[in-house]
N, C-alpha and C. Protein backbone atom coordinates (compact mmCIF):
# COMPACT_ATOMS: atom_id res chain seq x y z
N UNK A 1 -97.71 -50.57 6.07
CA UNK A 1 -97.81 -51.99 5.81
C UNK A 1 -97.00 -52.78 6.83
N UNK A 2 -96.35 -52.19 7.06
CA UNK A 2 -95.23 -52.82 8.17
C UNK A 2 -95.91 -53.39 9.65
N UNK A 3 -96.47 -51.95 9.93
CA UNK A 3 -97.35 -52.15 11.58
C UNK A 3 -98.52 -53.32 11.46
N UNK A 4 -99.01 -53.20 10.06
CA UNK A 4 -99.87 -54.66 9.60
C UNK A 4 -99.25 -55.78 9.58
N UNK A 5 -98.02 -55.86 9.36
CA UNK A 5 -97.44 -57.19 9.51
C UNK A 5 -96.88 -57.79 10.89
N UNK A 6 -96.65 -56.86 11.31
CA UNK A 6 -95.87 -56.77 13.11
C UNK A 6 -97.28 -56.79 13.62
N UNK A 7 -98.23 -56.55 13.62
CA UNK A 7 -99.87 -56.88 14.19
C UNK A 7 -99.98 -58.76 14.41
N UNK A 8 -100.24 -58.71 12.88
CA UNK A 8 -100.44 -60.24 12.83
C UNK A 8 -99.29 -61.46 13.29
N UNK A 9 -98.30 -60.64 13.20
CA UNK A 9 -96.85 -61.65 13.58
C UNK A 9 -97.42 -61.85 15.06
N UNK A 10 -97.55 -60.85 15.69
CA UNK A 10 -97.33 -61.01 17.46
C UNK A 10 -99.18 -61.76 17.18
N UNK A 11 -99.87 -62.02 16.66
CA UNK A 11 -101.28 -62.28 16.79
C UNK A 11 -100.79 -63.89 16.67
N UNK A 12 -100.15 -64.29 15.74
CA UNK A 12 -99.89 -65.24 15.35
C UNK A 12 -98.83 -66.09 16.65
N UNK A 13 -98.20 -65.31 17.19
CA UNK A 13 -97.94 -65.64 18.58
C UNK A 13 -98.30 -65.98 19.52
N UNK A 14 -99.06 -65.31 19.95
CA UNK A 14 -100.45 -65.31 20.51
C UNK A 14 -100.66 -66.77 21.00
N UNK A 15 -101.35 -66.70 19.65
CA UNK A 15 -102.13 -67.69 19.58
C UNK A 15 -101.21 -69.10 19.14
N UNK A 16 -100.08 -69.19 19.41
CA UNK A 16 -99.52 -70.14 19.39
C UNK A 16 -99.31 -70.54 20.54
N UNK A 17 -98.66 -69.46 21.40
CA UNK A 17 -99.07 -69.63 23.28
C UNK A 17 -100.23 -70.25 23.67
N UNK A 18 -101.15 -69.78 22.92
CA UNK A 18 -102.43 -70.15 23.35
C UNK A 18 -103.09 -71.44 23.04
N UNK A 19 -102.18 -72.24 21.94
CA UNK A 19 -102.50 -73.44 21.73
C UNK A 19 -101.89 -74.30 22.62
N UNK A 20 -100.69 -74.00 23.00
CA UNK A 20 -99.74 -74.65 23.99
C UNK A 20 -100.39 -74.92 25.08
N UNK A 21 -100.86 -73.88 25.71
CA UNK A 21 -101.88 -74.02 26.76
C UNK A 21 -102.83 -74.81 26.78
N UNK A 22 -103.71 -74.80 25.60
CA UNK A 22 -104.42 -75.80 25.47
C UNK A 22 -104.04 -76.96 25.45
N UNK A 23 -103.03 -77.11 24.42
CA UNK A 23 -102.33 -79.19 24.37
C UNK A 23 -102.17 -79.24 25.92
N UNK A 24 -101.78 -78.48 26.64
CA UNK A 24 -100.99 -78.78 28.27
C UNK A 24 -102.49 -79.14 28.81
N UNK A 25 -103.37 -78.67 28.64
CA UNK A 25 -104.43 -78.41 29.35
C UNK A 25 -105.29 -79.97 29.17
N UNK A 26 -105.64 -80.24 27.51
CA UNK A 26 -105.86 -81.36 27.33
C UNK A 26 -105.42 -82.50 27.85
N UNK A 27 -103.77 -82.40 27.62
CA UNK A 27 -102.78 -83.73 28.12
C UNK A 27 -102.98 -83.62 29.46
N UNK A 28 -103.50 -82.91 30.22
CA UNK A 28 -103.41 -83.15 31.89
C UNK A 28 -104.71 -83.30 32.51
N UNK A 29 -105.98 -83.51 31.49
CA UNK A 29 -107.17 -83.50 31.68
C UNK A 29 -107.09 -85.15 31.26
N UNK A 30 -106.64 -85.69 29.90
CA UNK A 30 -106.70 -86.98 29.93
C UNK A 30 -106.11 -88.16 30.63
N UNK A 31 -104.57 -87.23 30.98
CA UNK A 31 -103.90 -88.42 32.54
C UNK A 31 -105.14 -88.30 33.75
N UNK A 32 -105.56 -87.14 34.14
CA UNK A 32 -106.34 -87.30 35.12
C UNK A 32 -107.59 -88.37 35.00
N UNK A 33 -108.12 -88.76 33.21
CA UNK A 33 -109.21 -89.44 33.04
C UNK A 33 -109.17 -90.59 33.02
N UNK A 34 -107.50 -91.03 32.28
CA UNK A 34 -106.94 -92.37 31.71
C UNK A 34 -106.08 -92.84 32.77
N UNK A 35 -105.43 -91.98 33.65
CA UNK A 35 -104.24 -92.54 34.74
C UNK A 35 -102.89 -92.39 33.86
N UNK A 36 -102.92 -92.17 32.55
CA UNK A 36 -101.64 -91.76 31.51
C UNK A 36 -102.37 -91.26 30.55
N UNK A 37 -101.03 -90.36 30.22
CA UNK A 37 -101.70 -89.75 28.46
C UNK A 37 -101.32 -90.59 27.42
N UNK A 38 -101.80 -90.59 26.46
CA UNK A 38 -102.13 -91.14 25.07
C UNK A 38 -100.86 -90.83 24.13
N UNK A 39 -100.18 -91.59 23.63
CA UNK A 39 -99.16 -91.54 22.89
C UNK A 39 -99.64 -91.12 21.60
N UNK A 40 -100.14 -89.44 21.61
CA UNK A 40 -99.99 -89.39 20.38
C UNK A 40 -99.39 -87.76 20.09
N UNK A 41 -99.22 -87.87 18.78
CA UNK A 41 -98.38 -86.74 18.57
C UNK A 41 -98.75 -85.37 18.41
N UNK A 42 -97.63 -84.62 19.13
CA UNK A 42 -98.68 -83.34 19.49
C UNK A 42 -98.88 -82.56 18.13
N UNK A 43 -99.78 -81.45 18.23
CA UNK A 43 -100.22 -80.33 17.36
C UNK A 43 -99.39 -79.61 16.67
N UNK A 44 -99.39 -79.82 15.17
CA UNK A 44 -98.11 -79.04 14.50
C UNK A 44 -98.39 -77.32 15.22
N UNK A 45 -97.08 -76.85 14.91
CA UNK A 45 -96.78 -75.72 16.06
C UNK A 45 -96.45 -74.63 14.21
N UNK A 46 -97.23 -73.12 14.52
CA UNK A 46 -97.49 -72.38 13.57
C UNK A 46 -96.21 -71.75 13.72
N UNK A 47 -95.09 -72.30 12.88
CA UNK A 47 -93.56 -72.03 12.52
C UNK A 47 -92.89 -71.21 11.48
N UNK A 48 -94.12 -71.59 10.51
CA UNK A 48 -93.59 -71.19 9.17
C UNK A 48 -92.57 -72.33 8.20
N UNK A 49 -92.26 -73.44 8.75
CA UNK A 49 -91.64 -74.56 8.66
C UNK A 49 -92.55 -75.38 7.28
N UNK A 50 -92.35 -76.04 6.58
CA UNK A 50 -92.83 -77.40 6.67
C UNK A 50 -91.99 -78.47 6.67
N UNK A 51 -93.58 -79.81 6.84
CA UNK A 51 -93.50 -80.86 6.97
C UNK A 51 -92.34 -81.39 6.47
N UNK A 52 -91.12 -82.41 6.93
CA UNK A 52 -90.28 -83.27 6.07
C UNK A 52 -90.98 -83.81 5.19
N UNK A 53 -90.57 -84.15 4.30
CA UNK A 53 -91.30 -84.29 2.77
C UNK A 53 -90.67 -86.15 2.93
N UNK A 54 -91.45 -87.57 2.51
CA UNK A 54 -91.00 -88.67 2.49
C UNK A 54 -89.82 -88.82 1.28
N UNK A 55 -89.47 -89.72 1.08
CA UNK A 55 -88.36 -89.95 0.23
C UNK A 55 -89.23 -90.42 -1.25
N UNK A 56 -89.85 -91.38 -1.15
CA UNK A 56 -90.91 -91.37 -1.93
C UNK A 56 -91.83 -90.32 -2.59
N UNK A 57 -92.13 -89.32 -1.66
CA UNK A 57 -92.67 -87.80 -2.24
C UNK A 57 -91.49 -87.66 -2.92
N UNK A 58 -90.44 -87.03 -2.55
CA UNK A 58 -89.08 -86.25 -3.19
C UNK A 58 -88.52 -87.05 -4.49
N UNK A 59 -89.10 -88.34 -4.41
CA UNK A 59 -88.38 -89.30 -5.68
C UNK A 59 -89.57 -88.49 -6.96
N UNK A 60 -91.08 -88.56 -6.54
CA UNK A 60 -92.48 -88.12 -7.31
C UNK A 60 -91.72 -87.15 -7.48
N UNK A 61 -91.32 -85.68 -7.23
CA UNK A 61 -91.25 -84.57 -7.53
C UNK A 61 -89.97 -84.64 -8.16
N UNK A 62 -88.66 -85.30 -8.10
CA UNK A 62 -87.55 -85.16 -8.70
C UNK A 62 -88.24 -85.71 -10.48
N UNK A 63 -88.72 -86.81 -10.41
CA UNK A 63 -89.02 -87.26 -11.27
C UNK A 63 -90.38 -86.42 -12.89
N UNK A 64 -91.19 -85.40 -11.47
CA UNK A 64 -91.98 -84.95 -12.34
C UNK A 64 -91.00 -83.56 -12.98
N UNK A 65 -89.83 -82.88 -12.64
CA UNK A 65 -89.11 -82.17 -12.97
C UNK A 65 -88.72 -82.39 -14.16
N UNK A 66 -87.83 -83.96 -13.65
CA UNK A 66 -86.96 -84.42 -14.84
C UNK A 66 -87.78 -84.25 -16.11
N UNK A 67 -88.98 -84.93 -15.99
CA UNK A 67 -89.53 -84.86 -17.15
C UNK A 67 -90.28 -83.24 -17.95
N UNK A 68 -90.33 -82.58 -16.80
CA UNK A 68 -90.82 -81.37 -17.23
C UNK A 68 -89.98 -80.56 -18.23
N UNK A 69 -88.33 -80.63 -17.69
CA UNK A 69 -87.14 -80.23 -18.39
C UNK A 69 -86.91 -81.16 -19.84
N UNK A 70 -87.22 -81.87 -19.90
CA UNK A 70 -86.78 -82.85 -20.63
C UNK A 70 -87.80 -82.41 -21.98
N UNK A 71 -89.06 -81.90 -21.68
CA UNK A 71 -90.54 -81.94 -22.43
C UNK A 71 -89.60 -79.96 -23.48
N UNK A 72 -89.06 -79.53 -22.09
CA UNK A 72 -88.73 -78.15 -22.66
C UNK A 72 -87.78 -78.21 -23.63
N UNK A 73 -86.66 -78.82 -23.51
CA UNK A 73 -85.47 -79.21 -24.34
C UNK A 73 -85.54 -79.90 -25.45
N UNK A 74 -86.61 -80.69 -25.37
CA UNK A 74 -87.07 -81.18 -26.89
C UNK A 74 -88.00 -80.21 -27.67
N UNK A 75 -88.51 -79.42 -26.58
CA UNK A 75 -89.37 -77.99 -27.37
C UNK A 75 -88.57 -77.38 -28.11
N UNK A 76 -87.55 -76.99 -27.59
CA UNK A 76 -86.26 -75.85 -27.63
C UNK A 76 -85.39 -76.73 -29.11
N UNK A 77 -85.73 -77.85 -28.83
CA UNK A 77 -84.71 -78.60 -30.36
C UNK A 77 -85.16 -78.21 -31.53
N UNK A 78 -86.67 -78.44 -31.25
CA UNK A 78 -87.49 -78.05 -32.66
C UNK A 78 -87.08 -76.78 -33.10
N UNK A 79 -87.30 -76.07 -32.52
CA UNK A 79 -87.24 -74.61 -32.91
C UNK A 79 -85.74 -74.47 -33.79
């Protein structure tokens, strides 16, 4: 199972090189078309990372917790 995972890791590499290449490839195909490239933001990069989450998301999710705990503890009273 191991050599299956060390397969796909370096595959997954790969082809992250290989996207790089491409953004480079694109961004130097559109200065050549436009005379500058396009201010926009490049291609999320396959990290294993995620996205920063907004403050507004994180308030939604603190909030759907609170209440989730809150739903259990009044379960837990009854009993």
């Amino acid at each position: 199972m191991s050599a299956v995972l060390e397969e796909l890791l370096s595959k997954r590499k790969a082809l992250a090189v290989e996207l790089g290449a491409l953004d480079a490839g694109i961004s130097a195909y559109r200065r050549a078309l436009n005379g500058a490239a396009p201010q926009t933001k490049p291609a999320a990069t396959v990290s294993g990372t995620r996205p920063t989450m907004s403050l507004a998301a994180r308030k939604k999710l603190s909030l759907l917790a609170k209440a989730r705990w809150a739903k259990k503890r009044k379960e837990e009273a009854k009993k």
